[in-house]
PDB file of N, CA and C in Angstrom:
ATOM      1  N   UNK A   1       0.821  -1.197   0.000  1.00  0.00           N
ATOM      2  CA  UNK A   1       0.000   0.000   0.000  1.00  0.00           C
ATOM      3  C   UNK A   1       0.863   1.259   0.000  1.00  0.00           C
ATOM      4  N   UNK A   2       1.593   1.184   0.912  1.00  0.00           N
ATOM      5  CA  UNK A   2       2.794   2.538   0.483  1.00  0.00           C
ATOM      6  C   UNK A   2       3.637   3.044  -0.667  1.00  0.00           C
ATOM      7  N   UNK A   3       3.800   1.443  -1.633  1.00  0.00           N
ATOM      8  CA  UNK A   3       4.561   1.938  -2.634  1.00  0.00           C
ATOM      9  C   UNK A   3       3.423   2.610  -3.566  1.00  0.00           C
ATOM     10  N   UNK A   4       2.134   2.030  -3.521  1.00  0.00           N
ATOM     11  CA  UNK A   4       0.924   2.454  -4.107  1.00  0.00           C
ATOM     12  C   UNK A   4       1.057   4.128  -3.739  1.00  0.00           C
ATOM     13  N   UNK A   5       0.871   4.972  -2.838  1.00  0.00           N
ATOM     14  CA  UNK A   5       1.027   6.026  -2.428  1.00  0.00           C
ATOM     15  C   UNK A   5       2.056   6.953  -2.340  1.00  0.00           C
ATOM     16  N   UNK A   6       3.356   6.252  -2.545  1.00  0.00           N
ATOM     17  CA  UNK A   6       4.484   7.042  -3.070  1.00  0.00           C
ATOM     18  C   UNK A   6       4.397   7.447  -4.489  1.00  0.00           C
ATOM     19  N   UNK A   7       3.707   6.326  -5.510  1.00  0.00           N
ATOM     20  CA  UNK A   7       3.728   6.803  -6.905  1.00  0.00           C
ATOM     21  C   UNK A   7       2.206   7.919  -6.876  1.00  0.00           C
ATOM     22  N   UNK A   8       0.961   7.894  -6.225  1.00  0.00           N
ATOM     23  CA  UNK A   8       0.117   8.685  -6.722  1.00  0.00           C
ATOM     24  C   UNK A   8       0.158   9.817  -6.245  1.00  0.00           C
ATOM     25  N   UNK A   9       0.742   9.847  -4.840  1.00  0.00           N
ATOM     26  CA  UNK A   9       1.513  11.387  -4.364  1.00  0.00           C
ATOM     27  C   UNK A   9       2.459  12.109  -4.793  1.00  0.00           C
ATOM     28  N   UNK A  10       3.407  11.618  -6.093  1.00  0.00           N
ATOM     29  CA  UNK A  10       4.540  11.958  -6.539  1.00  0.00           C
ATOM     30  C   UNK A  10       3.917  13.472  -6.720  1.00  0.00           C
ATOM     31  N   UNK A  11       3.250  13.960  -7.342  1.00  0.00           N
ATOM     32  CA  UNK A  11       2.089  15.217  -7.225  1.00  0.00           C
ATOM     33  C   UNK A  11       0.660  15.454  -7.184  1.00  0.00           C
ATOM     34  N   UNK A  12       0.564  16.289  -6.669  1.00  0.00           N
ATOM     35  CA  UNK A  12      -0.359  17.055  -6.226  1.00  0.00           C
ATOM     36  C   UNK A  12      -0.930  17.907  -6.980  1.00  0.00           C
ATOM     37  N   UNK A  13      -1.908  18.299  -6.997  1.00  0.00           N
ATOM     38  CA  UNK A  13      -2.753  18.854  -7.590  1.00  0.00           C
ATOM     39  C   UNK A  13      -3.737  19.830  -6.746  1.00  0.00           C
ATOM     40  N   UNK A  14      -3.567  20.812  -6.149  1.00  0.00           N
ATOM     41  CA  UNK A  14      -4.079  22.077  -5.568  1.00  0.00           C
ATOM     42  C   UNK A  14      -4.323  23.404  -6.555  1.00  0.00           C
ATOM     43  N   UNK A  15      -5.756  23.681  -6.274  1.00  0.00           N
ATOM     44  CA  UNK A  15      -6.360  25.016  -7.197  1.00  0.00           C
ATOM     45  C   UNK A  15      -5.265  24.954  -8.739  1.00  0.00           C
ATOM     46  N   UNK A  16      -5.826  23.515  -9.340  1.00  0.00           N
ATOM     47  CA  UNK A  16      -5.441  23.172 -10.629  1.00  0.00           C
ATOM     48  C   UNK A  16      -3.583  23.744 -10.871  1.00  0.00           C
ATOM     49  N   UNK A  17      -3.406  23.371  -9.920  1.00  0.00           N
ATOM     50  CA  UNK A  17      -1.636  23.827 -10.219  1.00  0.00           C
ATOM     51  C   UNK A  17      -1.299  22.239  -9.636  1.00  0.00           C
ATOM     52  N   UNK A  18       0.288  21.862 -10.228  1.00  0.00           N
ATOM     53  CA  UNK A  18       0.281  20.412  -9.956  1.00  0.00           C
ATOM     54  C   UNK A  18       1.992  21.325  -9.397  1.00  0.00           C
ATOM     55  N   UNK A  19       1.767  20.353  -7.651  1.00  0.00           N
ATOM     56  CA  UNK A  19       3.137  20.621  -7.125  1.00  0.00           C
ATOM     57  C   UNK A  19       3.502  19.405  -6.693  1.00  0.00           C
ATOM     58  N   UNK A  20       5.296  19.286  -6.372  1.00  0.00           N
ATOM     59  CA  UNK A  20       5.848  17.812  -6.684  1.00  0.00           C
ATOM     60  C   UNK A  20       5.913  17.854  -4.629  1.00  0.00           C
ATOM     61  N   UNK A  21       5.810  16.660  -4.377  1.00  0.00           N
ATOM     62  CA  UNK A  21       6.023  16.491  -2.788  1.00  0.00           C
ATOM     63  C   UNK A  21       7.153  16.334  -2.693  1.00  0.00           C
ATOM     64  N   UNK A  22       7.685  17.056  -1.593  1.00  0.00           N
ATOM     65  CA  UNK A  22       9.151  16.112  -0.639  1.00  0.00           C
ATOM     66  C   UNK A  22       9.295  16.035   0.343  1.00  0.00           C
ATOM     67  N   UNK A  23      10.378  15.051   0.912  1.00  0.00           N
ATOM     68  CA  UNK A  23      10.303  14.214   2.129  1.00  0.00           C
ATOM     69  C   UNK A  23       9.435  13.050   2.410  1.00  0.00           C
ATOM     70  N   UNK A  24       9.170  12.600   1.567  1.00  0.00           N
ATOM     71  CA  UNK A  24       7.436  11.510   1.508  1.00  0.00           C
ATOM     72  C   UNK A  24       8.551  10.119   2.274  1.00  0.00           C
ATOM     73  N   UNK A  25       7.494   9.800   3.233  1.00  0.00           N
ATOM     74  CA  UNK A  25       7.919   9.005   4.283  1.00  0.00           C
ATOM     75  C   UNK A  25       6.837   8.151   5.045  1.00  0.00           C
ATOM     76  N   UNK A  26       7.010   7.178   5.421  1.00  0.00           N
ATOM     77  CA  UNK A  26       5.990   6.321   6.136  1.00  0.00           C
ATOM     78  C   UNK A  26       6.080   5.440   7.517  1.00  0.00           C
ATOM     79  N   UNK A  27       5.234   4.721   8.049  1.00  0.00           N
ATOM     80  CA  UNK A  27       5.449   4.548   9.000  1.00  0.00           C
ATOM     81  C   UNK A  27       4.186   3.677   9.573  1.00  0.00           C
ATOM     82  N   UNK A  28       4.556   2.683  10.252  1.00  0.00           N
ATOM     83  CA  UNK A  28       3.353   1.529  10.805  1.00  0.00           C
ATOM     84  C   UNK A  28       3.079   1.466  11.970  1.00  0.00           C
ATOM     85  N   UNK A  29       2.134   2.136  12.569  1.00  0.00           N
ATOM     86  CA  UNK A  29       2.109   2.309  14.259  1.00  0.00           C
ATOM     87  C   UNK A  29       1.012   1.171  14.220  1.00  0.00           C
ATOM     88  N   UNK A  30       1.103   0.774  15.232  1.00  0.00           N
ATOM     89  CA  UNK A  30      -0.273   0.088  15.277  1.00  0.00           C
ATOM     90  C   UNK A  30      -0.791  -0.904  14.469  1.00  0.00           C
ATOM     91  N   UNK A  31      -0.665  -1.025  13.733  1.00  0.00           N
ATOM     92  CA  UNK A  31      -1.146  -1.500  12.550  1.00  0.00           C
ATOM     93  C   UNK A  31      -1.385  -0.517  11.496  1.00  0.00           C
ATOM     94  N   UNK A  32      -1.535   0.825  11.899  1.00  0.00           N
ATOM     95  CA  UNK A  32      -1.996   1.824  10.828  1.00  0.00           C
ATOM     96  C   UNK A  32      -1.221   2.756  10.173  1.00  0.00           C
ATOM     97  N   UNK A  33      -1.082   2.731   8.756  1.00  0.00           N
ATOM     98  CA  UNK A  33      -0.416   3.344   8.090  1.00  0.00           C
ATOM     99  C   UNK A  33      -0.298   4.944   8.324  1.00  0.00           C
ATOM    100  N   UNK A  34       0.841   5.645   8.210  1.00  0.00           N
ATOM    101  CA  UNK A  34       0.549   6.952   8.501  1.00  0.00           C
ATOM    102  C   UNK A  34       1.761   7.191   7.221  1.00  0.00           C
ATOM    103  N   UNK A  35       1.131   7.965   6.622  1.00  0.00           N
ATOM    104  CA  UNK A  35       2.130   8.863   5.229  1.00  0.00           C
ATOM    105  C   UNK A  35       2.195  10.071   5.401  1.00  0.00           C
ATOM    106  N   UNK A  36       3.518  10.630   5.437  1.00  0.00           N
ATOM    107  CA  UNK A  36       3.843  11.879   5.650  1.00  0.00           C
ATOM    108  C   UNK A  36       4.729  12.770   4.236  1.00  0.00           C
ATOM    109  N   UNK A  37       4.677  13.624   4.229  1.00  0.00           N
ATOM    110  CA  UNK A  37       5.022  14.537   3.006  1.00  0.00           C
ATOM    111  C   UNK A  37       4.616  15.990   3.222  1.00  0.00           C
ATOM    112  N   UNK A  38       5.888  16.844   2.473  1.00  0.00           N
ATOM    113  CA  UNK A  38       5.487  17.872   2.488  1.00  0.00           C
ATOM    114  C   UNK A  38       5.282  18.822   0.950  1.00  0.00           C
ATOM    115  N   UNK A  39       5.030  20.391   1.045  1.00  0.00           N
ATOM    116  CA  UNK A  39       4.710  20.720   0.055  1.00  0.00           C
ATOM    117  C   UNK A  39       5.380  21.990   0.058  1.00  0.00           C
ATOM    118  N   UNK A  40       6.047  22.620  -1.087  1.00  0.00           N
ATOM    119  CA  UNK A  40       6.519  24.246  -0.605  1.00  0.00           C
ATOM    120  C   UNK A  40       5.493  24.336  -1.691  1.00  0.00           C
ATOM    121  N   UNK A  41       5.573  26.159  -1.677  1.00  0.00           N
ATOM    122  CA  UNK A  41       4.349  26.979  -2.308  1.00  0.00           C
ATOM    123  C   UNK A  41       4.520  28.161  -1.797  1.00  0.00           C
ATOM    124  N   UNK A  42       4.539  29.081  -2.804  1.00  0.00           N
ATOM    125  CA  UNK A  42       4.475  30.561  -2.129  1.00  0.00           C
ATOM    126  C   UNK A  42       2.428  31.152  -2.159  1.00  0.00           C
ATOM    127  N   UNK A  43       2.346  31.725  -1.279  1.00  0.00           N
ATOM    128  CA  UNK A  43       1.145  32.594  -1.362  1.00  0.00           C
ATOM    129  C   UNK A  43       1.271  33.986  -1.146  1.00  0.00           C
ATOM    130  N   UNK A  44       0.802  34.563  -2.227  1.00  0.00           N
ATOM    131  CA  UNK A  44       1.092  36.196  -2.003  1.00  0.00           C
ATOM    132  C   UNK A  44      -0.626  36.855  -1.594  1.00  0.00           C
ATOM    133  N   UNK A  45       0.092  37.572  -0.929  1.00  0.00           N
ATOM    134  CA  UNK A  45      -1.065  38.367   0.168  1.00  0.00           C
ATOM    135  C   UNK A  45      -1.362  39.498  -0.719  1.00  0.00           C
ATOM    136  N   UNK A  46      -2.741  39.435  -0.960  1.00  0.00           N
ATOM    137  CA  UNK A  46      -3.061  40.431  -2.459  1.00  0.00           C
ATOM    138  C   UNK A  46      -3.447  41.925  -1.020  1.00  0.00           C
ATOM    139  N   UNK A  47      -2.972  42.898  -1.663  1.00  0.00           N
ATOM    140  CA  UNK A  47      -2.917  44.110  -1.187  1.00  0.00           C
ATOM    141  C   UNK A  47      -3.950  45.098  -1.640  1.00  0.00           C
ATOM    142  N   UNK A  48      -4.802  45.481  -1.221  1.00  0.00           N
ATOM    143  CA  UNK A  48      -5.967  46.656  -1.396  1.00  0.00           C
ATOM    144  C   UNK A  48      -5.252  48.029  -1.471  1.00  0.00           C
ATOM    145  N   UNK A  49      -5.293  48.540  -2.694  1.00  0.00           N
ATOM    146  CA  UNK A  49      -4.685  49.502  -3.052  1.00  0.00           C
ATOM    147  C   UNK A  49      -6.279  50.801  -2.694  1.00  0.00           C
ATOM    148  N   UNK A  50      -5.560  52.092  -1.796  1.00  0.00           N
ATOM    149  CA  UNK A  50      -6.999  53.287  -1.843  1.00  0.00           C
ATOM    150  C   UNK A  50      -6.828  54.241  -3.022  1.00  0.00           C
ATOM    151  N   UNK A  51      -7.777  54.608  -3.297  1.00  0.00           N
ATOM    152  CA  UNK A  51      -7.569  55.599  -4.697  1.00  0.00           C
ATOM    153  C   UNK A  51      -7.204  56.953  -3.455  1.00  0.00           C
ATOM    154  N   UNK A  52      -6.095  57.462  -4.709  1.00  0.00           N
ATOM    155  CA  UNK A  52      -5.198  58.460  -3.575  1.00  0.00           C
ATOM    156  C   UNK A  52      -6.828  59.953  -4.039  1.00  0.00           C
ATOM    157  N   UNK A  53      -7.023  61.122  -3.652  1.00  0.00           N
ATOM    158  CA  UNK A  53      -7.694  62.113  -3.699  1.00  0.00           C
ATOM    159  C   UNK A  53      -6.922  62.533  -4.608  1.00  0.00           C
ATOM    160  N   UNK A  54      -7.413  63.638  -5.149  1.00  0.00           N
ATOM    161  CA  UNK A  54      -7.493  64.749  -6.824  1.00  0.00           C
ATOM    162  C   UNK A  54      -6.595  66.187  -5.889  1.00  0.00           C
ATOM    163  N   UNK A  55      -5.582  66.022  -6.384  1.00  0.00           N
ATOM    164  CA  UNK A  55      -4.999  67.285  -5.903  1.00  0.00           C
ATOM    165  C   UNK A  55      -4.381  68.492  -7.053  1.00  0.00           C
ATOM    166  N   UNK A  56      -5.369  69.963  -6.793  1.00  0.00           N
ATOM    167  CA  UNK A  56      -5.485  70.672  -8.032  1.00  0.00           C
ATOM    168  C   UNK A  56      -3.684  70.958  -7.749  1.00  0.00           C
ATOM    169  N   UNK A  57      -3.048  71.244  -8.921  1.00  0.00           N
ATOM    170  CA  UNK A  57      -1.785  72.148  -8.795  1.00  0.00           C
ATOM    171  C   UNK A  57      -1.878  73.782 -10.025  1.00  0.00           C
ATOM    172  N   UNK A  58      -1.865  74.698  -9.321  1.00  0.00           N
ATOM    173  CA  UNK A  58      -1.529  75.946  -9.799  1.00  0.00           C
ATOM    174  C   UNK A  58      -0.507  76.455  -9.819  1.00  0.00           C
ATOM    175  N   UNK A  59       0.509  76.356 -10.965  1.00  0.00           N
ATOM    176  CA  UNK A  59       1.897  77.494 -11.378  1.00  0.00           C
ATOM    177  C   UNK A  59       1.628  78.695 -11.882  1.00  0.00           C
ATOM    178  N   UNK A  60       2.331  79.240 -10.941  1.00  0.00           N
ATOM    179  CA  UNK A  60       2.424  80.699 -11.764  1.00  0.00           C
ATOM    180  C   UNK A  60       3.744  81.405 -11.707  1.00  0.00           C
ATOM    181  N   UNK A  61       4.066  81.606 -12.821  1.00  0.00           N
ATOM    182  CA  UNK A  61       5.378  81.637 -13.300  1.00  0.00           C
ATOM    183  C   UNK A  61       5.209  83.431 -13.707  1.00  0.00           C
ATOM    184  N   UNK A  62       6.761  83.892 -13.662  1.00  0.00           N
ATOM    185  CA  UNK A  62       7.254  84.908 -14.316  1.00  0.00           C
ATOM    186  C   UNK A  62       6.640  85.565 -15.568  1.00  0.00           C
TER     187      UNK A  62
END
């Protein structure tokens, strides 16, 4: 069953982007399988931009 789960975890598939796992590792406690793996990924923190105010400028020149 683990080698089964090392090949279908090879990636991932999150919000239709396919990322590769590492560290994938296992382990039999009990009788019960426990699979471990990790994932990097950046998430960027979308920023709310304010509309700046209308500022008149008047030159008066020579």
């Amino acid at each position: 069953m683990a080698d089964s789960l090392y090949k279908t975890l090879e990636y991932v598939e999150v919000d239709s982007k396919k990322y590769r796992t590492l560290n994938m590792k296992h382990e039999i406690v009990d009788e019960v399988l426990h699979f471990m793996f990790q994932l990097k990924f950046n998430l960027l923190k979308k920023i709310e931009q304010t509309d700046m105010e209308k500022l008149e400028v008047d030159i008066s020149g020579k």
